[in-house]
Protein backbone atom coordinates (compact mmCIF):
# COMPACT_ATOMS: atom_id res chain seq x y z
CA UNK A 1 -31.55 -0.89 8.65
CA UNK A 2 -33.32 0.57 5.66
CA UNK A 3 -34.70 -2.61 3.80
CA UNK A 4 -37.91 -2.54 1.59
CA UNK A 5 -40.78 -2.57 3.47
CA UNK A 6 -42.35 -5.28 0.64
CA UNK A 7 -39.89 -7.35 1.83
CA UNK A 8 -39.63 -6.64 5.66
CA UNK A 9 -41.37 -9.41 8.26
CA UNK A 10 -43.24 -8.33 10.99
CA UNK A 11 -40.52 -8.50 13.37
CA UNK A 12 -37.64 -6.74 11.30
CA UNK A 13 -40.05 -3.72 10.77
CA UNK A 14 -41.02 -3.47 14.90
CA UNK A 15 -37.31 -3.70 15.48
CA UNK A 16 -36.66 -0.32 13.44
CA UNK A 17 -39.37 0.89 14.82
CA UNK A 18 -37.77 0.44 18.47
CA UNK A 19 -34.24 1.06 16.62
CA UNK A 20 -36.08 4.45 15.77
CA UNK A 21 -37.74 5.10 19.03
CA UNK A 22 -34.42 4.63 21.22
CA UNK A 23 -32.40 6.96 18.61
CA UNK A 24 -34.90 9.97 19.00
CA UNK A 25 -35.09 9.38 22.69
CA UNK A 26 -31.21 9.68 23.00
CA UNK A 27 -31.10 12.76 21.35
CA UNK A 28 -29.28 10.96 18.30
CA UNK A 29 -31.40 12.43 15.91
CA UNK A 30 -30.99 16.02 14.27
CA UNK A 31 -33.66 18.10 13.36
CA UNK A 32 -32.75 17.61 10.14
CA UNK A 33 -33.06 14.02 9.75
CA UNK A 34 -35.91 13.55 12.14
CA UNK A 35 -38.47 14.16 9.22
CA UNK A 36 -37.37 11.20 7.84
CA UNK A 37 -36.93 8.97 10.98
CA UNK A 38 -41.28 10.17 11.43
CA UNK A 39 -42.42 9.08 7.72
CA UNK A 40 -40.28 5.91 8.25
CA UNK A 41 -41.89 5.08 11.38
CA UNK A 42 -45.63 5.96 9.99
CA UNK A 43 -44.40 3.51 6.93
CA UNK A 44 -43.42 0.75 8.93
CA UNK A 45 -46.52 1.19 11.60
CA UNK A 46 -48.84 0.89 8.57
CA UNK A 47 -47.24 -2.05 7.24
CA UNK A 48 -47.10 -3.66 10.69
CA UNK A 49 -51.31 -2.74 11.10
CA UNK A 50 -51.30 -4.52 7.66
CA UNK A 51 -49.74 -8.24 8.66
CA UNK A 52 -51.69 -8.09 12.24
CA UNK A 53 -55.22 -7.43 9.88
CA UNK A 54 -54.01 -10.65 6.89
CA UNK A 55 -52.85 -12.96 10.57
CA UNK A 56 -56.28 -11.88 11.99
CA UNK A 57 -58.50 -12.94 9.36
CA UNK A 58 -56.35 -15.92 8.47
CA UNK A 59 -56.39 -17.26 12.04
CA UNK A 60 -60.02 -16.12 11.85
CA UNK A 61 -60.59 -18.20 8.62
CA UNK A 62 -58.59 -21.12 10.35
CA UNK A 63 -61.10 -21.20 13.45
CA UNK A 64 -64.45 -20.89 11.61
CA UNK A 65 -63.10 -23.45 9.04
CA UNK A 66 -62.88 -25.98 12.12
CA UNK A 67 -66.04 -24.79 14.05
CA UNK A 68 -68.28 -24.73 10.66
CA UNK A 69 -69.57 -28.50 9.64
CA UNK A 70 -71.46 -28.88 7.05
CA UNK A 71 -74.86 -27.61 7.51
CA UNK A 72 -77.53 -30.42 8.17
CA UNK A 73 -80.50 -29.38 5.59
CA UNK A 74 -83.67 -28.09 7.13
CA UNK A 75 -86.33 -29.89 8.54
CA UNK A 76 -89.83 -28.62 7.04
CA UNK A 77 -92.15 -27.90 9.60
CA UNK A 78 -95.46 -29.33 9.74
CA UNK A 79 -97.84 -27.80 7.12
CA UNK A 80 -95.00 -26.30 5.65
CA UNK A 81 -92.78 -27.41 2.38
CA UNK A 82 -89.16 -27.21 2.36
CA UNK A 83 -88.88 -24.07 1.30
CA UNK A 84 -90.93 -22.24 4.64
CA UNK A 85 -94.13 -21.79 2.65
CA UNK A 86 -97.30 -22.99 3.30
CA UNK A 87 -97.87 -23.89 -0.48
C-alpha cells in the first residue's frame, strides 16, 4: 500500500506502519529497500502526530464550547464603577 499520504485516514496510515514494522521484523526487507521502508514510516508517523493534534483540539474545542456559557457581566463592587476603578 503506497497511497498519498494527503489522502490516507488515520487508520490506513497505522496499518502500513504495522504492514512496515512486521516486514522489517521478518527479515523481508533488503538493505537496499529499507531506506525507503524508514522515510515512509517517519512520513506516515508525522502525518499520524498531525490528525491526533487537529482530533485533540477539535474534541478540545467541542468540550469548552459546552462547559463555556455565556459570561454573566461583572458586578461592581462597592465604591467601585464597572470598570474596577474607584473613579
Amino acid at each position: 500500500m503506497n497511497k498519498e499520504l494527503k489522502d490516507m485516514t488515520y487508520r490506513e496510515a497505522t496499518q502500513e506502519l504495522e504492514e512496515i514494522l512486521r516486514a522489517i521484523e521478518n527479515d523481508a526487507v533488503d538493505v537496499d529497500e529499507l531506506t525507503q521502508k524508514v522515510q515512509r514510516s517517519s512520513q506516515l508517523i508525522k502525518l499520524c502526530k498531525e490528525k491526533l493534534r487537529k482530533a485533540e483540539k477539535a474534541i478540545d474545542q467541542v468540550f469548552n464550547e459546552e462547559n463555556c456559557e455565556t459570561p454573566a457581566p461583572a458586578k461592581p463592587q462597592e465604591g467601585k464603577s464597572a470598570s474596577g476603578t474607584l473613579f
